[in-house]
Protein backbone atom coordinates (compact mmCIF):
# COMPACT_ATOMS: atom_id res chain seq x y z
CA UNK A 1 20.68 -23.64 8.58
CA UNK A 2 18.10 -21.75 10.47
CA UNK A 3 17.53 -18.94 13.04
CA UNK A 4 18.95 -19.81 16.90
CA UNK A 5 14.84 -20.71 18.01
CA UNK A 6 14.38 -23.38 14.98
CA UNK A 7 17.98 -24.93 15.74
CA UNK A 8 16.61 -25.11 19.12
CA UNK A 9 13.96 -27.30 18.67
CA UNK A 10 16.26 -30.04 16.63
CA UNK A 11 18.04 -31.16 20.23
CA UNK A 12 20.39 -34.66 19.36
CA UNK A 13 21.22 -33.92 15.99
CA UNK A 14 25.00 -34.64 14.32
CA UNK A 15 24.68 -32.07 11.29
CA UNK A 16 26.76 -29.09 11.12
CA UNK A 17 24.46 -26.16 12.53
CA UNK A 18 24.81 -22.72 10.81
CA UNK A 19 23.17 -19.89 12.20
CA UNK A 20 20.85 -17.44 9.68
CA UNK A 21 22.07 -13.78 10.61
CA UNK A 22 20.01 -10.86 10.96
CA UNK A 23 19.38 -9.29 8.90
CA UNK A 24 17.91 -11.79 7.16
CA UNK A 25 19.54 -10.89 3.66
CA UNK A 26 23.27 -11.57 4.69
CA UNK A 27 21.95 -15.10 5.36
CA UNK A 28 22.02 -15.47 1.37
CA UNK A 29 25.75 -15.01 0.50
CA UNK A 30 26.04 -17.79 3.51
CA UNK A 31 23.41 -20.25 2.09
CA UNK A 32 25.02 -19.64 -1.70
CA UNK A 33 28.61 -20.79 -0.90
CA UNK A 34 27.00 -24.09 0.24
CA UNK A 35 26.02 -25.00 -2.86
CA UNK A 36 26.49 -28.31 -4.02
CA UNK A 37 26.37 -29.45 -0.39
CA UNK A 38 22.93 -31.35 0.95
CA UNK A 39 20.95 -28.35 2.67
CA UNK A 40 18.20 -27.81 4.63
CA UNK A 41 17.00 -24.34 5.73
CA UNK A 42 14.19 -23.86 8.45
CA UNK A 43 11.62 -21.77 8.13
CA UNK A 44 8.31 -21.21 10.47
CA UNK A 45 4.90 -23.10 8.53
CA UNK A 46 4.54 -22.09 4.61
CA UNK A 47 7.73 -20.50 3.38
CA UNK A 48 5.54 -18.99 0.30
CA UNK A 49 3.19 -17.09 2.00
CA UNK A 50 4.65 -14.18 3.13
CA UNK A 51 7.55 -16.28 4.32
CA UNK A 52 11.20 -16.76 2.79
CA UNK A 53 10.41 -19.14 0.52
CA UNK A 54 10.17 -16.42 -2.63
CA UNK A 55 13.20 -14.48 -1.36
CA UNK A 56 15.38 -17.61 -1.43
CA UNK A 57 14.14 -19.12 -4.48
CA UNK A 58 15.03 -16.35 -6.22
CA UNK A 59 18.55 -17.36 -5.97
CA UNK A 60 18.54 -20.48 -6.79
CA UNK A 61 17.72 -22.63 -10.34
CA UNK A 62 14.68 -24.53 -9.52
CA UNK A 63 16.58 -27.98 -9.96
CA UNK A 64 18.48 -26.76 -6.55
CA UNK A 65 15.89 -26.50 -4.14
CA UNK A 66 12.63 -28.63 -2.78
CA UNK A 67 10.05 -26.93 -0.06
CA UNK A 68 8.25 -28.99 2.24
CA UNK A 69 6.13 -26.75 3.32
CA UNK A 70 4.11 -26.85 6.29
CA UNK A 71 0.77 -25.16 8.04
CA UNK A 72 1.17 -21.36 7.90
CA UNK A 73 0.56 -19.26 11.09
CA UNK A 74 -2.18 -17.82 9.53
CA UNK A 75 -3.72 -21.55 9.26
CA UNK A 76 -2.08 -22.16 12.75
CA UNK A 77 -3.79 -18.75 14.16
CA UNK A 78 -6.92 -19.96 12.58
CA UNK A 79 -7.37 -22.96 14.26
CA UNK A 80 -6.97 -21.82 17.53
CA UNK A 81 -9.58 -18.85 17.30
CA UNK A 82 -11.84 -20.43 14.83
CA UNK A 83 -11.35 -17.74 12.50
CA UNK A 84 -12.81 -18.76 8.84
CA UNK A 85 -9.64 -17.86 6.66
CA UNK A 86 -11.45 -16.71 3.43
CA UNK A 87 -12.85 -13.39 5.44
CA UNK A 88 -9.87 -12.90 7.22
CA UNK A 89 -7.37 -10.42 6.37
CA UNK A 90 -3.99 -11.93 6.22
CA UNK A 91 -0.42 -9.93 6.53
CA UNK A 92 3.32 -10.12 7.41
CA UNK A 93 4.48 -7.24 8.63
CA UNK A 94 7.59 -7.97 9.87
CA UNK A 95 9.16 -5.59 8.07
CA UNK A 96 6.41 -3.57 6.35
CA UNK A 97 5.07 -0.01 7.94
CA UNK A 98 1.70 -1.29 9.97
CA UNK A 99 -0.10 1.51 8.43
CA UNK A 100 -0.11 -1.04 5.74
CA UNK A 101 -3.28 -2.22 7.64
CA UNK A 102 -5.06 1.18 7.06
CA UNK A 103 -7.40 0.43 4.61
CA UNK A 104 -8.51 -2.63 6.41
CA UNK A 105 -9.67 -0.64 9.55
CA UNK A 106 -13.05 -1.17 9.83
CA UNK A 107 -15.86 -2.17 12.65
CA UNK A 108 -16.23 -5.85 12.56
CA UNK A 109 -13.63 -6.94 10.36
CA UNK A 110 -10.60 -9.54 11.61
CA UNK A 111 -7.45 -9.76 10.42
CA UNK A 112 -4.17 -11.88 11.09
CA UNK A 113 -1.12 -10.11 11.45
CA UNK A 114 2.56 -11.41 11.60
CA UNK A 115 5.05 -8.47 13.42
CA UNK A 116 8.54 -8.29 14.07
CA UNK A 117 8.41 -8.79 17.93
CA UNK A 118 6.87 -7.87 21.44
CA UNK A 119 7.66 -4.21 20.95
CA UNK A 120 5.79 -4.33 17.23
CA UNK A 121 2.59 -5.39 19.14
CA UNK A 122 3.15 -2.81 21.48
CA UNK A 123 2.97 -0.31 18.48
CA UNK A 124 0.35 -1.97 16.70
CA UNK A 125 -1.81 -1.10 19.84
CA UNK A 126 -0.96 2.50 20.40
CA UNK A 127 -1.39 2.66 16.32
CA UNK A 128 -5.29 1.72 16.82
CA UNK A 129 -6.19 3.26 19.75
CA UNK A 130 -4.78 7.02 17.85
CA UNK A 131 -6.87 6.40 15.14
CA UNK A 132 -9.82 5.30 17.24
CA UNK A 133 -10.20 1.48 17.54
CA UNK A 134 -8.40 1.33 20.85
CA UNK A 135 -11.17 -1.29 21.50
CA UNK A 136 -10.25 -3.76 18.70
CA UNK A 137 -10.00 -7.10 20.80
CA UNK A 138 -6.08 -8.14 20.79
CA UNK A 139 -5.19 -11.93 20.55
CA UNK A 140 -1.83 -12.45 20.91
CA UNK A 141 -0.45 -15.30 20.20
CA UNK A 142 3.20 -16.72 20.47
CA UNK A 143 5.27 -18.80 18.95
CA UNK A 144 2.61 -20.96 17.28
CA UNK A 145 3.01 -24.29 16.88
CA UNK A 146 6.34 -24.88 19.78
CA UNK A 147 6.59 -25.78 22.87
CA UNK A 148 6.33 -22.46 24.13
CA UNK A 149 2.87 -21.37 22.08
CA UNK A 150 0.73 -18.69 24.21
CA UNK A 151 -2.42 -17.02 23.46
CA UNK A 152 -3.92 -14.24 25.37
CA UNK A 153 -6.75 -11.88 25.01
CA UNK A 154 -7.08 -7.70 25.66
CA UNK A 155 -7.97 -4.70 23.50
CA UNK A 156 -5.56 -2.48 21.95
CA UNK A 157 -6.60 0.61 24.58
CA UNK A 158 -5.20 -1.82 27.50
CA UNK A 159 -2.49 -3.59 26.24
CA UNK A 160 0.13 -4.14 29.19
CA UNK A 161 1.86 -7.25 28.44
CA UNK A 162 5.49 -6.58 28.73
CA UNK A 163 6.76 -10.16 28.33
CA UNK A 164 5.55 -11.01 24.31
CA UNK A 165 8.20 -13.44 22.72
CA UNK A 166 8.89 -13.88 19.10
CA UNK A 167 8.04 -15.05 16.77
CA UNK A 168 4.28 -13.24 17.31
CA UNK A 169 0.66 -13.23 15.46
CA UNK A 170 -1.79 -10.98 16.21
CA UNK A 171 -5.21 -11.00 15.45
CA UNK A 172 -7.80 -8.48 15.35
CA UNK A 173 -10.95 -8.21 16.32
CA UNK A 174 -11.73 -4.68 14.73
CA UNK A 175 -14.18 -2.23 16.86
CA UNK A 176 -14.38 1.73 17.53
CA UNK A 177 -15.38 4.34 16.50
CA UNK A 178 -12.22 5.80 13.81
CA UNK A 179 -12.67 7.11 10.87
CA UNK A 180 -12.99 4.11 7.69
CA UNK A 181 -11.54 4.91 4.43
CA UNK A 182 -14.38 3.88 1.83
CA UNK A 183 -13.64 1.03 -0.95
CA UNK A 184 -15.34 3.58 -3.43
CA UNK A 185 -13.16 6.24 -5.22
CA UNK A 186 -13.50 9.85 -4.14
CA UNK A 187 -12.27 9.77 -0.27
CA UNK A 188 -13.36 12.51 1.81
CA UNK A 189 -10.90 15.59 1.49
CA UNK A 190 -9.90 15.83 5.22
CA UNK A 191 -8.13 12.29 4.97
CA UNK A 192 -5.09 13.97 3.19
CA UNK A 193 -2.82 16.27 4.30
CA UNK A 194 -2.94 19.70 1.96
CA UNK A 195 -2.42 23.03 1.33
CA UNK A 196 -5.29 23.45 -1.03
CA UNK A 197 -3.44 22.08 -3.87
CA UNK A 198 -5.50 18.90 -4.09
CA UNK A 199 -8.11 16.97 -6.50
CA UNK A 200 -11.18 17.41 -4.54
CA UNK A 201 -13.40 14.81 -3.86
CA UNK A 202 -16.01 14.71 -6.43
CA UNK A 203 -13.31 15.08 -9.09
CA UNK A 204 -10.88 12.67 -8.07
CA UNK A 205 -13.69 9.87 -8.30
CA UNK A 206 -14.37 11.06 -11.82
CA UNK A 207 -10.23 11.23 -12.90
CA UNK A 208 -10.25 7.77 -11.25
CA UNK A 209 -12.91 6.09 -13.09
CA UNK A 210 -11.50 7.73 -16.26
CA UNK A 211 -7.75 6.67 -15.03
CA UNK A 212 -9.87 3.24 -14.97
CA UNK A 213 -7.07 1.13 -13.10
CA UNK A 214 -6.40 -2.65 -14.09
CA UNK A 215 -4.53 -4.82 -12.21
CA UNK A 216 -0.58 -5.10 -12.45
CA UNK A 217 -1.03 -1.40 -13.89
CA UNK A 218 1.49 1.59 -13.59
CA UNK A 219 0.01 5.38 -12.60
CA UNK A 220 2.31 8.58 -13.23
CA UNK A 221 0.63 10.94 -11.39
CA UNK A 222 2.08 14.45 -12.55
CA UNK A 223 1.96 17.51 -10.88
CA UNK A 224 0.58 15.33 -8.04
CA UNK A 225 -0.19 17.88 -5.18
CA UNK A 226 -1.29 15.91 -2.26
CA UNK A 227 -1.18 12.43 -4.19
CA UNK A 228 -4.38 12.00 -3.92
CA UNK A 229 -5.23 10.30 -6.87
CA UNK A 230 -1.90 8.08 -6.31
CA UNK A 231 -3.14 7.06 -3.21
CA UNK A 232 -6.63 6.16 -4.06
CA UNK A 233 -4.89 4.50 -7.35
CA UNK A 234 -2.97 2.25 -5.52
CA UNK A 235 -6.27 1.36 -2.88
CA UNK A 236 -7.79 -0.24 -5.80
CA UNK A 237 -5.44 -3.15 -6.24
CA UNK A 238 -2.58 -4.77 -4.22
CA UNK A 239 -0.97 -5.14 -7.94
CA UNK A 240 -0.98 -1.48 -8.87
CA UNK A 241 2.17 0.94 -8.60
CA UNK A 242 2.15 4.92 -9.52
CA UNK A 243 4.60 7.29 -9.43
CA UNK A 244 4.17 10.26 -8.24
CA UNK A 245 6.03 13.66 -9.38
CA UNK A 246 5.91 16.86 -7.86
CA UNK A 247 8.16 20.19 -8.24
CA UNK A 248 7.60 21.93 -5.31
CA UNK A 249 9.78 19.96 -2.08
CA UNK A 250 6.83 20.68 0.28
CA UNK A 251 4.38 18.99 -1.80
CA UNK A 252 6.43 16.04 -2.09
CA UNK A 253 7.12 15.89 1.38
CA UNK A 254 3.49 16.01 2.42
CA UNK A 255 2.79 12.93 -0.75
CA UNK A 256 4.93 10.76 0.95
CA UNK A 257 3.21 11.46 4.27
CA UNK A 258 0.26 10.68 3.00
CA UNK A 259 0.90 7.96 1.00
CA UNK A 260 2.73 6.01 4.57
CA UNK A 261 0.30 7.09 6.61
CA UNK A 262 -2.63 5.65 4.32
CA UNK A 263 -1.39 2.31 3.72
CA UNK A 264 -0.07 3.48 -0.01
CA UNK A 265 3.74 3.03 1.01
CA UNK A 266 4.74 1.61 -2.38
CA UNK A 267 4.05 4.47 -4.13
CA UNK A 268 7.33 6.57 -5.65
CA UNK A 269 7.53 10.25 -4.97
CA UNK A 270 9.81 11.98 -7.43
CA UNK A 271 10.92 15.27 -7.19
CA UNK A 272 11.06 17.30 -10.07
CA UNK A 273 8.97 19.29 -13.03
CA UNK A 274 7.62 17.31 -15.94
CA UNK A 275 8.54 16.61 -18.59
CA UNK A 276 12.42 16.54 -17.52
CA UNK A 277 11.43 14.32 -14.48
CA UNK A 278 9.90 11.89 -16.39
CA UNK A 279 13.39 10.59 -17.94
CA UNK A 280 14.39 6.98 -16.21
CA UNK A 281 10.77 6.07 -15.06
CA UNK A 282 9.36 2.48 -15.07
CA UNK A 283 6.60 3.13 -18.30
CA UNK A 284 3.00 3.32 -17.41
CA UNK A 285 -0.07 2.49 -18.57
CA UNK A 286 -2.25 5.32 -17.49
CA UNK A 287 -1.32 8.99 -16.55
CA UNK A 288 -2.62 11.76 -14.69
CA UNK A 289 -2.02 15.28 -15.17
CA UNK A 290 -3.09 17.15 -12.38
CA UNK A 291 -0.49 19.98 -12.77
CA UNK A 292 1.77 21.67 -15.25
CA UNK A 293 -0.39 20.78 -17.87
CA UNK A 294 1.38 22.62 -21.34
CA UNK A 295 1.12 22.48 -25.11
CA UNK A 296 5.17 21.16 -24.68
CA UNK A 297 4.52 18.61 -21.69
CA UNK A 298 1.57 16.66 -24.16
CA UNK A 299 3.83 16.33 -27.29
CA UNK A 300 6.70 15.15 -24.71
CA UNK A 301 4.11 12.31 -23.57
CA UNK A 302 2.81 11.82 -27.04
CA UNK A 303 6.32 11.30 -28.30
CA UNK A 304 7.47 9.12 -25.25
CA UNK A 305 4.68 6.63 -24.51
CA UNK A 306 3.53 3.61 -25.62
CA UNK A 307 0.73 2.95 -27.60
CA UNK A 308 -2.54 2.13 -25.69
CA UNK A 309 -1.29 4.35 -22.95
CA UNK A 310 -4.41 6.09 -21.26
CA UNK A 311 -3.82 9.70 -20.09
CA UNK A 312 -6.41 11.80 -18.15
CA UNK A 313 -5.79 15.51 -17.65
CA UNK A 314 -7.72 18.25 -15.56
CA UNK A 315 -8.23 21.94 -16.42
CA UNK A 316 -9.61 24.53 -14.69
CA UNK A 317 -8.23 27.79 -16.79
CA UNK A 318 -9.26 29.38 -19.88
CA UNK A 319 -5.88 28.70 -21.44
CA UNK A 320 -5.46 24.87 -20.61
CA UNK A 321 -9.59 24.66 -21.27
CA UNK A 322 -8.31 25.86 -24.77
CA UNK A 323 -5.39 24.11 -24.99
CA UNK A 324 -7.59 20.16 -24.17
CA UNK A 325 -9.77 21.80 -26.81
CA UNK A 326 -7.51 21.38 -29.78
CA UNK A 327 -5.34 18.74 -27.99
CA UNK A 328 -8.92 16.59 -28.52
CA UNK A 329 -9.89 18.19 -32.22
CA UNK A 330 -6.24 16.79 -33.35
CA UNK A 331 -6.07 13.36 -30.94
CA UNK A 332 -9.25 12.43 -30.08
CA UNK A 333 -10.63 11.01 -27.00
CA UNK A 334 -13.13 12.61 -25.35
CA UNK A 335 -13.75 16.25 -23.10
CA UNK A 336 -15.75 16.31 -20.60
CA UNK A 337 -17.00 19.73 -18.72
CA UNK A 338 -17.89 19.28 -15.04
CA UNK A 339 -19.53 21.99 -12.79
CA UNK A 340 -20.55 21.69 -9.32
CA UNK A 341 -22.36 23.31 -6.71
CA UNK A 342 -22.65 23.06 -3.07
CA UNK A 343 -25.14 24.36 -0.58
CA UNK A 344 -23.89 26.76 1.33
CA UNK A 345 -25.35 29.73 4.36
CA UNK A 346 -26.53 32.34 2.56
CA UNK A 347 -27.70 34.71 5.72
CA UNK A 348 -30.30 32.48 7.54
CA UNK A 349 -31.40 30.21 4.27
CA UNK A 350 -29.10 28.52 2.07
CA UNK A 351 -27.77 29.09 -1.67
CA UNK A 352 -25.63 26.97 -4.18
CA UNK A 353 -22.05 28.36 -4.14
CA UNK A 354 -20.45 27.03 -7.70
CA UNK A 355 -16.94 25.71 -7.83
CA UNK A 356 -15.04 26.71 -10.73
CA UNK A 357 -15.68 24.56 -13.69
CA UNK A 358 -13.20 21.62 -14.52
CA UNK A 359 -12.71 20.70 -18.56
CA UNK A 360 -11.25 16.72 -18.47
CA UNK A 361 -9.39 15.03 -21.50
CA UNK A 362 -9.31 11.58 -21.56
CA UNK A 363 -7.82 9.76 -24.26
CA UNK A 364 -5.34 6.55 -25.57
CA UNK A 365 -2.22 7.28 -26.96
C-alpha cells in the first residue's frame, strides 16, 4: 500500500497493490480493515521525521507494526549540497502555512524544506522575495533518491521553473535585506499589526521574563490585544501552546493575523470576555492578563487554577494599581512599578517624554 509514484518503482511484483488516497487521512480506515493481513506501507526515507510514521502508529498497538526506516530527505538533501545537518534548519511543510519559516529568516542561515508540490515552491519564492530575501539562493531538488532525482540552482527573486515534480525539497540559502525577528523577547512594535491596544516593547520583554516560559508549557493570554505576548510566547519553544482570548471581534481577527503571519500558527484565538471564556480551556501553567483585569476575574482564576500556576498581570490605572496592591498584601508575589522615558524633539533639542507608569503582579497560585 503506497502512493501511485512508490508503487511505481516496485515494477514485477505479484502482491495485491492498493493505492493510498489523498487526502492522506482516508488512507487509514483503508490500512485498518487490513488488519491481520501481512502489510507493507511505503513511505519516502524516515517515516518518523516529519513523515507518516507517527500518524500511522497512532493507530495501531505496537505489536502490529515494524518500520524499516530509511535515509530521510533531509539526510538525502544533505548529501548532495554538503549541508552539515546540525546547523541546518529542518521542516515539512507539506501541509503547514510556510510562514512557519518566519522566525528562521535570517542572512546566512540554511534551511531544508519539504512542500507539497511545484506550485508550493512557487509560493515559497514569492513569500521571500515580499519580505525581502528575494535573493535567498533556491536549490530545488526533486524526487530524491529515484530515478527521476533533479537538482537545480536560482534565487527566490528569479524563480521560473514551471516544470517542478513532486515529491520536492528545497533548500535555502538565506540572503537580503528583510526585516529579522530577534531570538530575544521584546520584538520591535511595528512587527504586529495594532490599533494601539498592544504591550509595547519594553514591557512585553519584562511580562515575558516574568511569564518565564518552560518547555511543554500552556500561556492564556487574556485580554490579548494584538497577541503579542502569545506570539513571542510561543517563539520561545517549539513545545509551547497559549491561548489567546479577546472580546472585541476586531482584535481577534487581527491576533490571528498576526499569529499566521509570524510563524505562531498554533496559537488558539478565542473569542470572548474573561472570566466566562475561560470555561472548556486546556489548563495552563502561566497566565497573562493584559486586559479586563477585575477584583471578580482574580478570584475566578484563584478559584479555577491549579496550584503552581504562575500569573502575571499589567496595570496602568489608579484603580487596577490599587486593586494589584491588595491582590499582593493578601496573595503574595511580588509588584513591580515600571516607568519609562523616551527622547523625544522638544523644538530644536530633545527632552524625555514619560510613558504612563505600568504596576506588574507576578505571583504562583
Amino acid at each position: 500500500m503506497g502512493p501511485p509514484r512508490h508503487l511505481a518503482l516496485l515494477p514485477g511484483i505479484t502482491a495485491e497493490r492498493i493505492e493510498w488516497p489523498v487526502p492522506f487521512a482516508d488512507g487509514l480506515p483503508v490500512l485498518r480493515a487490513l488488519r491481520g493481513r501481512r502489510v507493507v506501507v511505503l513511505a519516502s526515507g524516515d517515516p518518523f521525521w516529519f513523515g507518516a510514521g507517527s500518524v500511522i502508529a497512532r493507530h495501531f498497538a505496537p505489536g502490529e507494526w515494524q518500520a524499516l526506516p530509511a535515509p530521510s530527505a533531509f539526510s538525502l538533501a544533505a548529501a548532495r549540497l554538503g549541508w552539515p545537518l546540525e546547523r541546518t534548519v529542518c521542516l515539512g511543510l507539506h501541509a503547514a502555512p510556510i510562514a512557519r519559516l518566519r522566525p528562521h529568516l535570517a542572512p546566512g542561515l540554511r534551511a531544508l524544506v519539504l512542500v507539497r508540490d511545484g506550485a508550493a515552491v512557487l509560493e515559497l519564492a514569492r513569500w521571500l522575495t515580499g519580505l525581502g530575501f528575494g535573493e535567498t539562493k533556491l536549490l530545488v531538488i526533486e524526487a530524491l533518491g529515484g530515478p527521476r532525482e533533479r537538482v537545480r540552482q536560482t534565487t527566490a527573486a528569479t524563480l521560473d521553473f514551471d516544470d517542478i515534480a513532486h515529491p520536492v525539497c528545497v533548500g535555502l540559502d538565506m540572503a537580503g535585506a528583510g526585516a529579522v525577528i530577534p531570538l530575544a523577547s521584546g520584538w520591535p512594535d511595528d512587527f504586529f499589526e495594532h490599533d494601539g491596544q498592544i504591550t509595547k516593547r519594553p514591557i512585553r520583554a519584562l511580562t515575558l521574563s516574568a511569564l518565564a516560559p518552560r518547555p511543554g508549557e500552556h500561556l492564556w493570554d487574556i485580554g490579548a490585544g494584538s497577541g503579542s505576548v502569545s506570539v513571542e510566547w510561543l517563539a520561545c519553544h517549539t513545545a509551547l501552546s497559549a491561548t489567546a482570548i479577546e472580546a472585541d471581534p476586531a482584535r481577534a481577527a487581527r491576533i490571528r493575523a498576526n499569529a499566521d503571519r509570524l510563524g505562531a500558527d498554533r496559537m488558539r484565538v478565542v473569542e470572548g470576555a474573561a472570566p466566562q471564556a475561560l470555561h472548556d480551556l486546556d489548563p495552563p501553567q502561566a497566565v497573562f492578563i493584559g486586559g479586563g483585569l477585575s477584583g471578580a476575574l482574580l478570584a475566578d482564576l484563584w478559584a479555577r487554577l491549579a496550584p503552581g500556576t504562575r500569573i502575571v498581570a499589567n496595570a496602568v490605572t489608579l484603580e487596577s494599581e490599587a486593586l494589584l496592591a491588595r491582590w499582593q498584601a493578601d496573595h503574595g508575589g511580588s509588584l513591580l512599578r515600571i516607568e519609562l522615558a523616551e527622547a523625544q524633539p522638544l523644538g530644536r533639542r530633545r527632552g524625555w517624554r514619560a510613558a504612563y507608569p505600568v504596576v506588574q503582579w507576578s505571583g504562583v497560585r
